[in-house]
C-alpha atoms as a PDB file:
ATOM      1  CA  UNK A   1      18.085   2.049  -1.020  1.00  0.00           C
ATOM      2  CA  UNK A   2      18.692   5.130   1.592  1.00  0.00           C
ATOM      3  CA  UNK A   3      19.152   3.180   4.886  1.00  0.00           C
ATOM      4  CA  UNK A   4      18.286   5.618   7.050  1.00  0.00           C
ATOM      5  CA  UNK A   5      14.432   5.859   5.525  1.00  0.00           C
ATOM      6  CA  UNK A   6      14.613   2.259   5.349  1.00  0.00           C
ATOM      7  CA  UNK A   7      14.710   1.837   9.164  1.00  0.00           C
ATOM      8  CA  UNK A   8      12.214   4.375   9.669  1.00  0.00           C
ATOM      9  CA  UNK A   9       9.790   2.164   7.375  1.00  0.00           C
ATOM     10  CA  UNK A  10      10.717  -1.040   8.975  1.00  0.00           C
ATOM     11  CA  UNK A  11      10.120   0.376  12.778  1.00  0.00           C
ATOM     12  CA  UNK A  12       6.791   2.025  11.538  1.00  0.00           C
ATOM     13  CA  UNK A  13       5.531  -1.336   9.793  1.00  0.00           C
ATOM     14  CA  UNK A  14       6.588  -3.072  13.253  1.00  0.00           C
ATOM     15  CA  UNK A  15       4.545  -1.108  14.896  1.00  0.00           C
ATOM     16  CA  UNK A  16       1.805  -1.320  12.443  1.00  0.00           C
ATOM     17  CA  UNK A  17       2.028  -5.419  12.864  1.00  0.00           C
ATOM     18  CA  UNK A  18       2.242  -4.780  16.644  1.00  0.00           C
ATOM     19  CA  UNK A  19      -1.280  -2.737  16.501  1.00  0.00           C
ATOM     20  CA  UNK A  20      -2.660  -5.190  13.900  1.00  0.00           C
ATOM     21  CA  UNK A  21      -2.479  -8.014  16.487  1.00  0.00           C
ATOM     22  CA  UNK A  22      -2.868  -5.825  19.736  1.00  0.00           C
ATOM     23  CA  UNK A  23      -6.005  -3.924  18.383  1.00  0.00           C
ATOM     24  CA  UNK A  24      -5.127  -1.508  21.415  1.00  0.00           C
ATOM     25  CA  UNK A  25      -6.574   2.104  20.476  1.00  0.00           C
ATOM     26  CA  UNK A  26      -2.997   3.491  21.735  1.00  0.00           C
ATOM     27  CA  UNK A  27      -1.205   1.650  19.497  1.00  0.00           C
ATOM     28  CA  UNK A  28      -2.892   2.281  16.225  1.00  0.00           C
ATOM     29  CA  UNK A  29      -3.292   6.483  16.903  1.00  0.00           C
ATOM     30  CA  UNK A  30       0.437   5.936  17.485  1.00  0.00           C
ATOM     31  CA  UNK A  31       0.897   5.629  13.924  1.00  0.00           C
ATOM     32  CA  UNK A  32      -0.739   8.271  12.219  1.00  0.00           C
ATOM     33  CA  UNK A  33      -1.091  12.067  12.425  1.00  0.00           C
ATOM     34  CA  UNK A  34      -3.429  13.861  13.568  1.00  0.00           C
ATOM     35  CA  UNK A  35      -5.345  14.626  10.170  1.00  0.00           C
ATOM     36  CA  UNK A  36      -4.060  11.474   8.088  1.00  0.00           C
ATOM     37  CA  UNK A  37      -5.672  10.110   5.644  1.00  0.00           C
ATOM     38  CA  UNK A  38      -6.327   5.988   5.051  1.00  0.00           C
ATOM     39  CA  UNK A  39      -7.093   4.974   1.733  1.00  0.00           C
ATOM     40  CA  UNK A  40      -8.842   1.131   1.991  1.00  0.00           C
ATOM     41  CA  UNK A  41     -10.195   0.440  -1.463  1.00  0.00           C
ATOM     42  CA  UNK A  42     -10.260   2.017  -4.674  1.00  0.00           C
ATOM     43  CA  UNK A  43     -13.323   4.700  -5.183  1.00  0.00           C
ATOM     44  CA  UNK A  44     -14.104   4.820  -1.423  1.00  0.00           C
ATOM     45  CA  UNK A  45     -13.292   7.607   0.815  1.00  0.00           C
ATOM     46  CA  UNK A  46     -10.620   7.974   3.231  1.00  0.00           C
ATOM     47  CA  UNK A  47     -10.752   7.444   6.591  1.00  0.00           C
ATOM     48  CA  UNK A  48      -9.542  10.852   7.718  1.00  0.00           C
ATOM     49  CA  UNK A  49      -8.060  11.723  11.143  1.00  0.00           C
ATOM     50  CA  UNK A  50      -6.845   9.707  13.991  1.00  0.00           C
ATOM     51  CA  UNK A  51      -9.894   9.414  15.560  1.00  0.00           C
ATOM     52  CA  UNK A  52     -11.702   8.097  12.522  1.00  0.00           C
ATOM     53  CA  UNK A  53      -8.882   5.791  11.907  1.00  0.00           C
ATOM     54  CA  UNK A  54      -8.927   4.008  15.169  1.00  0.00           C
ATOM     55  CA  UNK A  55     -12.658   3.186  15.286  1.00  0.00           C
ATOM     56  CA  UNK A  56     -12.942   2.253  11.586  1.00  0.00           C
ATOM     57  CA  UNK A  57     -10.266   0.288  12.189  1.00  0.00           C
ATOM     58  CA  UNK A  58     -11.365  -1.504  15.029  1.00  0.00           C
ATOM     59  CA  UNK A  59     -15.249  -2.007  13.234  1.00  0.00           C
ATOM     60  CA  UNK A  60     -12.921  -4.358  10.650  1.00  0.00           C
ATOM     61  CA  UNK A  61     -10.286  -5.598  13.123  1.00  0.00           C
ATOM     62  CA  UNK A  62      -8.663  -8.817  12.818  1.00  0.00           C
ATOM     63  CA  UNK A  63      -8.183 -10.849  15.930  1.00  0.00           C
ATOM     64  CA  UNK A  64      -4.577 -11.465  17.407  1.00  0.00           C
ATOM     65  CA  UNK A  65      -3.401 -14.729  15.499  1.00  0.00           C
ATOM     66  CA  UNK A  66      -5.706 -14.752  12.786  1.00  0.00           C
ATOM     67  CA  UNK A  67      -3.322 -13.406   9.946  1.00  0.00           C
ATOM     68  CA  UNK A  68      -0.174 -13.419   9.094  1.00  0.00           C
ATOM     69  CA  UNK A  69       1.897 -10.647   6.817  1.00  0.00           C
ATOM     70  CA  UNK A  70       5.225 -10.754   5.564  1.00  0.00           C
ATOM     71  CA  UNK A  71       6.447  -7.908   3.572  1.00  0.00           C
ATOM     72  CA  UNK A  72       9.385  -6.498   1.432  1.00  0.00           C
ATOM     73  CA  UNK A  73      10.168  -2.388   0.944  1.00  0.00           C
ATOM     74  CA  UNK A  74      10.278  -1.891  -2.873  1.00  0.00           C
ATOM     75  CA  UNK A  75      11.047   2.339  -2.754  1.00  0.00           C
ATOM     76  CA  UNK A  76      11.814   4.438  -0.261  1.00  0.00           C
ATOM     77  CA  UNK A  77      12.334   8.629  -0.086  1.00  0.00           C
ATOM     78  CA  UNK A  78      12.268  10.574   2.581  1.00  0.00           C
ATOM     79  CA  UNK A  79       8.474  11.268   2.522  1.00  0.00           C
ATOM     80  CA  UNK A  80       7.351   7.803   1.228  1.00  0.00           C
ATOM     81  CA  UNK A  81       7.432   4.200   0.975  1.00  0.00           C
ATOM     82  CA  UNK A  82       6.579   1.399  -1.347  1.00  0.00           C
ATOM     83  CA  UNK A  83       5.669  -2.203   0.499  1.00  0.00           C
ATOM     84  CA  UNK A  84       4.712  -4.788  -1.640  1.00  0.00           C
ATOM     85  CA  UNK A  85       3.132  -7.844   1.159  1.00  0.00           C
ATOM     86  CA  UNK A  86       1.221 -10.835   1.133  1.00  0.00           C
ATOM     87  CA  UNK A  87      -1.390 -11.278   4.224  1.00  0.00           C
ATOM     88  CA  UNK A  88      -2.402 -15.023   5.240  1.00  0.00           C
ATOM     89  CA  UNK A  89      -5.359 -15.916   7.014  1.00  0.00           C
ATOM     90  CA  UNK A  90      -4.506 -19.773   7.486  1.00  0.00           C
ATOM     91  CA  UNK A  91      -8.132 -20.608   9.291  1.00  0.00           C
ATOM     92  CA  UNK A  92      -9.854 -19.482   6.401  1.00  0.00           C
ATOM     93  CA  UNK A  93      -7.610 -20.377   3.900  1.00  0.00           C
ATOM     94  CA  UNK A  94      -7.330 -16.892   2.388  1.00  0.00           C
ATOM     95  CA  UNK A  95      -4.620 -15.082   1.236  1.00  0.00           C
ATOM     96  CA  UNK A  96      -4.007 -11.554  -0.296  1.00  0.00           C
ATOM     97  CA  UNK A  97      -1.505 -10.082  -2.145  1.00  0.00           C
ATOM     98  CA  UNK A  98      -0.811  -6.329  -0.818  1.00  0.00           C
ATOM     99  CA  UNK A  99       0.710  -2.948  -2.137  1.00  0.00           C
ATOM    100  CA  UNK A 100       1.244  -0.293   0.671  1.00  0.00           C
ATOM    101  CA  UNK A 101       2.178   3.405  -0.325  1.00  0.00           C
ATOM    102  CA  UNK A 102       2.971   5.167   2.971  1.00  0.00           C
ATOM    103  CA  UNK A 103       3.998   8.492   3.666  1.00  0.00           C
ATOM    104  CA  UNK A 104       5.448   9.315   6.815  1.00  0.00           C
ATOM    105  CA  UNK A 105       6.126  13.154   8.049  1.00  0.00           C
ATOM    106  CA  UNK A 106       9.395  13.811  10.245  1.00  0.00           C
ATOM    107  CA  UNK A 107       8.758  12.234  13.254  1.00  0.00           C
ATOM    108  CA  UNK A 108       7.567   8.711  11.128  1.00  0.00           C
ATOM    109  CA  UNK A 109       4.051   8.865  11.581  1.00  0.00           C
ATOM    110  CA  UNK A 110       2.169   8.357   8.969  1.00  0.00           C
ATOM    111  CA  UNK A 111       0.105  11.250   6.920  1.00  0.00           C
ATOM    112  CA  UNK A 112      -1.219   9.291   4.437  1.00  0.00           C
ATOM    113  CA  UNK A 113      -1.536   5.612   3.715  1.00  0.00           C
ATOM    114  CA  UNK A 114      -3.361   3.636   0.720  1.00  0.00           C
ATOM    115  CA  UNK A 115      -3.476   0.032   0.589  1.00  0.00           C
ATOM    116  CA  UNK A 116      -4.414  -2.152  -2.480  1.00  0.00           C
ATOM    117  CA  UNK A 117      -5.083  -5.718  -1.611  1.00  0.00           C
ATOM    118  CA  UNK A 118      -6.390  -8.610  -4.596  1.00  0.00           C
ATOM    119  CA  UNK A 119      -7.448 -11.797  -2.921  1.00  0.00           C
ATOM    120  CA  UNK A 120      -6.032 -14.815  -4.607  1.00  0.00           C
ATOM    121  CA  UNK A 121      -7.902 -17.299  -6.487  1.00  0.00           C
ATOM    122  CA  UNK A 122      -8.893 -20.709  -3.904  1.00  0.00           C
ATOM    123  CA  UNK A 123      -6.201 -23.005  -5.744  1.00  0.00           C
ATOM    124  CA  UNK A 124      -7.468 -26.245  -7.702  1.00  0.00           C
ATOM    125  CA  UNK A 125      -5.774 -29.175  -8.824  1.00  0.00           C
ATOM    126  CA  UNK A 126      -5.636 -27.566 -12.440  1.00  0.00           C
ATOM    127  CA  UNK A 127      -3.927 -24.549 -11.526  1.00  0.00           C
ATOM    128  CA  UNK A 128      -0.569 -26.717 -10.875  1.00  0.00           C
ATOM    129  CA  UNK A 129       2.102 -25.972 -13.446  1.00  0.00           C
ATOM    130  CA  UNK A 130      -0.746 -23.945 -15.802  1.00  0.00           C
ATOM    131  CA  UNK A 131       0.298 -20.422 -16.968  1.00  0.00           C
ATOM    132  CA  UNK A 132      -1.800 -18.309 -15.837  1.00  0.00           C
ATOM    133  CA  UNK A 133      -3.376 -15.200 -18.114  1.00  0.00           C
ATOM    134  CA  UNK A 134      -3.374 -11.557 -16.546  1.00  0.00           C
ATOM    135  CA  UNK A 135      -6.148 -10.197 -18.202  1.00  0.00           C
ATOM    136  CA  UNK A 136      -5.852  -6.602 -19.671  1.00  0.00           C
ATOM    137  CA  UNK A 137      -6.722  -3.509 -17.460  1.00  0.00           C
ATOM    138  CA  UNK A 138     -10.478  -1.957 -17.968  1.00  0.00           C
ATOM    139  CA  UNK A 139      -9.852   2.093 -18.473  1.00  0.00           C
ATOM    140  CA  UNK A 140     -11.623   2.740 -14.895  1.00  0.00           C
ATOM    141  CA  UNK A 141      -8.434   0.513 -13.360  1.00  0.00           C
ATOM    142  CA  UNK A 142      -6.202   1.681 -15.288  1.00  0.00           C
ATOM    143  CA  UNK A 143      -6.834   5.474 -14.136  1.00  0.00           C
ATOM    144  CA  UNK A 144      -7.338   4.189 -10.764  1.00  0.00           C
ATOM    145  CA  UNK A 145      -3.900   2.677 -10.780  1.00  0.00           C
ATOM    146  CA  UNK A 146      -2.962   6.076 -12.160  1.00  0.00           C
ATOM    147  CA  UNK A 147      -4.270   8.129  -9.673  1.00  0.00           C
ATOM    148  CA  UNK A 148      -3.302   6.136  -6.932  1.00  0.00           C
ATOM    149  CA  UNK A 149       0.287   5.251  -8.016  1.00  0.00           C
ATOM    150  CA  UNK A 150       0.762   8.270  -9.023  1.00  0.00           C
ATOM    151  CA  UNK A 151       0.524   9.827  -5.366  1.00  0.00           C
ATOM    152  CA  UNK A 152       3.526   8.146  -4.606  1.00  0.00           C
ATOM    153  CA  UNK A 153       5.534   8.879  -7.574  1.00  0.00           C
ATOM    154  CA  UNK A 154       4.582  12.405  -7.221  1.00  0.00           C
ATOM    155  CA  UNK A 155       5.040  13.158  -3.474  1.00  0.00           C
ATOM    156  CA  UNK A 156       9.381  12.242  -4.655  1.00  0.00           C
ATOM    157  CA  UNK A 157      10.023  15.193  -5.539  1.00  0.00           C
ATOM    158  CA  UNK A 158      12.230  16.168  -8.266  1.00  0.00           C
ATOM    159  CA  UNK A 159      12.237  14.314 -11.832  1.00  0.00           C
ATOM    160  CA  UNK A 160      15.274  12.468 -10.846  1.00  0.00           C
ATOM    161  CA  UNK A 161      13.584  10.928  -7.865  1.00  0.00           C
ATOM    162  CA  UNK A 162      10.173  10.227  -9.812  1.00  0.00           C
ATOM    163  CA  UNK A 163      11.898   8.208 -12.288  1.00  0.00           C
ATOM    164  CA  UNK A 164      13.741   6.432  -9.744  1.00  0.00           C
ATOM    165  CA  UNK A 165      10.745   5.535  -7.410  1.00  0.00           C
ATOM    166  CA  UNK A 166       8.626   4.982 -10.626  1.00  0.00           C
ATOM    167  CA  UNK A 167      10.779   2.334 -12.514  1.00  0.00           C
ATOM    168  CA  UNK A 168      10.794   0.639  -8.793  1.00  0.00           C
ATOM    169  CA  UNK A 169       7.587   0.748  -8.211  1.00  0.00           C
ATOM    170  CA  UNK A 170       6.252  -0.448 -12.034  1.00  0.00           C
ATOM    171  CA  UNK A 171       9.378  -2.505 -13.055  1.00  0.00           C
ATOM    172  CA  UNK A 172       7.621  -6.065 -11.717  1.00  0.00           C
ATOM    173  CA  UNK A 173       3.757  -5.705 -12.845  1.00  0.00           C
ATOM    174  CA  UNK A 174       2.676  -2.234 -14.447  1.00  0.00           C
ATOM    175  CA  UNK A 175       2.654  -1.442 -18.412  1.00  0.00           C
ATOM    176  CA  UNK A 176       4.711   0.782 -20.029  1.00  0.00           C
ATOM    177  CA  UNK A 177       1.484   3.029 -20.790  1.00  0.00           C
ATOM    178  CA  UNK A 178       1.237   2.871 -17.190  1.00  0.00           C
ATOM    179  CA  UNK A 179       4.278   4.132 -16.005  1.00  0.00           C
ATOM    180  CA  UNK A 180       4.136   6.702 -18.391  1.00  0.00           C
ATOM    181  CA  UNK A 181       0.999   8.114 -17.133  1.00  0.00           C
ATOM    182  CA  UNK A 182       1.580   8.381 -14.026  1.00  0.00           C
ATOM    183  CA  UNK A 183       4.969  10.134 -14.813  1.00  0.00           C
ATOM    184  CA  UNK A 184       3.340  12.397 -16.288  1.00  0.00           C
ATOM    185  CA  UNK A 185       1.557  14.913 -13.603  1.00  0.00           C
ATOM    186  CA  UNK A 186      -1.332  15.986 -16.052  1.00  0.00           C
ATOM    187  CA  UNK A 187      -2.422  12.293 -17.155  1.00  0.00           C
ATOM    188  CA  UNK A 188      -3.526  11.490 -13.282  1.00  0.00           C
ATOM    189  CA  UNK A 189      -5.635  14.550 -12.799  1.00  0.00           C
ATOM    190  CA  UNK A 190      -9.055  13.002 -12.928  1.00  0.00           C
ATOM    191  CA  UNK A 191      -8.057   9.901 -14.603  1.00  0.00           C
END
C-alpha cells in the first residue's frame, strides 16, 4: 500500500474522529471542500457543500464519548480510499459495521465521501458458535452496491489500478458477479 496516501488517509480520519467527538463547526468544514458531496444512505441525496455538511451533520451529531470507531484502510490511490470500520455505541449497546469510500483532492480534503453502515443483530444466547447465513442480494442492492462501489473503483484510474483497488475492495465480502459489474463502467450506469 503507497505510504505516502496512506498517511494522508490516516491524518484525515484523525481529524474526522477529532470532529466526530468535538462537534465544533471548524473542525468538520475542515474536512471537506467547498462543494463536496456526503453520501449517508443508499437512495438518499447527498449532502452537498460545506455548509450543508456541517449543519446536517450537527442535526444527527453524536455526543463526545458516546461512540467509539476503530478502523482499518483496505485501498488507497492517490484520489481515494477504502476504510472498512466498526462504530460502538456501548450505552446503547449498538454496534455497526462501516465501509467508507473517501476521496480526497490535493490538499486532503475530502470531495466526496459515502458511507455504508449495517447495524448488527442484538446477540442472543443462540447465536454462540451458530453459522450464520448471508442471505443473497435483492437486484435493487445489488445495483446499489454497484453504483456505489463502483465510484471508487472508477475514480483509480487506469485498468491496472481498477483491478487492483477492485480485488481489494471485493476480495473479503462481494460476489464474483459483483466485482465484475462494477469493473465494468457500462454495468453501473443506472444499475
Amino acid at each position: 500500500m503507497d505510504d505516502a496516501n496512506a498517511r494522508r488517509v490516516h491524518a484525515w480520519i484523525d481529524s474526522y474522529i477529532q470532529a466526530w467527538n468535538s462537534n465544533d463547526p471548524a473542525d468538520i468544514r475542515a474536512l471537506f471542500t467547498q462543494d463536496a458531496a456526503y453520501y449517508t444512505e443508499p437512495y438518499s441525496p447527498p449532502w452537498r457543500g460545506r455548509d450543508e455538511i456541517v449543519r446536517q451533520w450537527l442535526d444527527r451529531k453524536d455526543e463526545p464519548g458516546q461512540a467509539e470507531f476503530r478502523w482499518h484502510l483496505l485501498a488507497v490511490t492517490p484520489e481515494v480510499a477504502v476504510v472498512q470500520g466498526e462504530t460502538s455505541h456501548p450505552t446503547e449497546r449498538h454496534t455497526y459495521s462501516n465501509l467508507w469510500i473517501i476521496g480526497l483532492d490535493a490538499e486532503g480534503r475530502c470531495d466526496e465521501f459515502a458511507e455504508w453502515w449495517m447495524r448488527h443483530p442484538a446477540p442472543t444466547s443462540q447465536q454462540g458458535s451458530q453459522i450464520r447465513h448471508r442471505p443473497a442480494r435483492s437486484q435493487s442492492t445489488f445495483g446499489q452496491e454497484c453504483r456505489l462501489m463502483g465510484m471508487a473503483v472508477r475514480r483509480a484510474g487506469n485498468a491496472a489500478q481498477r483491478l487492483r483497488l477492485g480485488g481489494r475492495l471485493f476480495a473479503r465480502s462481494a460476489t464474483p458477479e459483483l466485482l465484475d459489474a462494477v469493473l465494468d463502467d457500462d454495468s453501473c450506469v443506472g444499475a
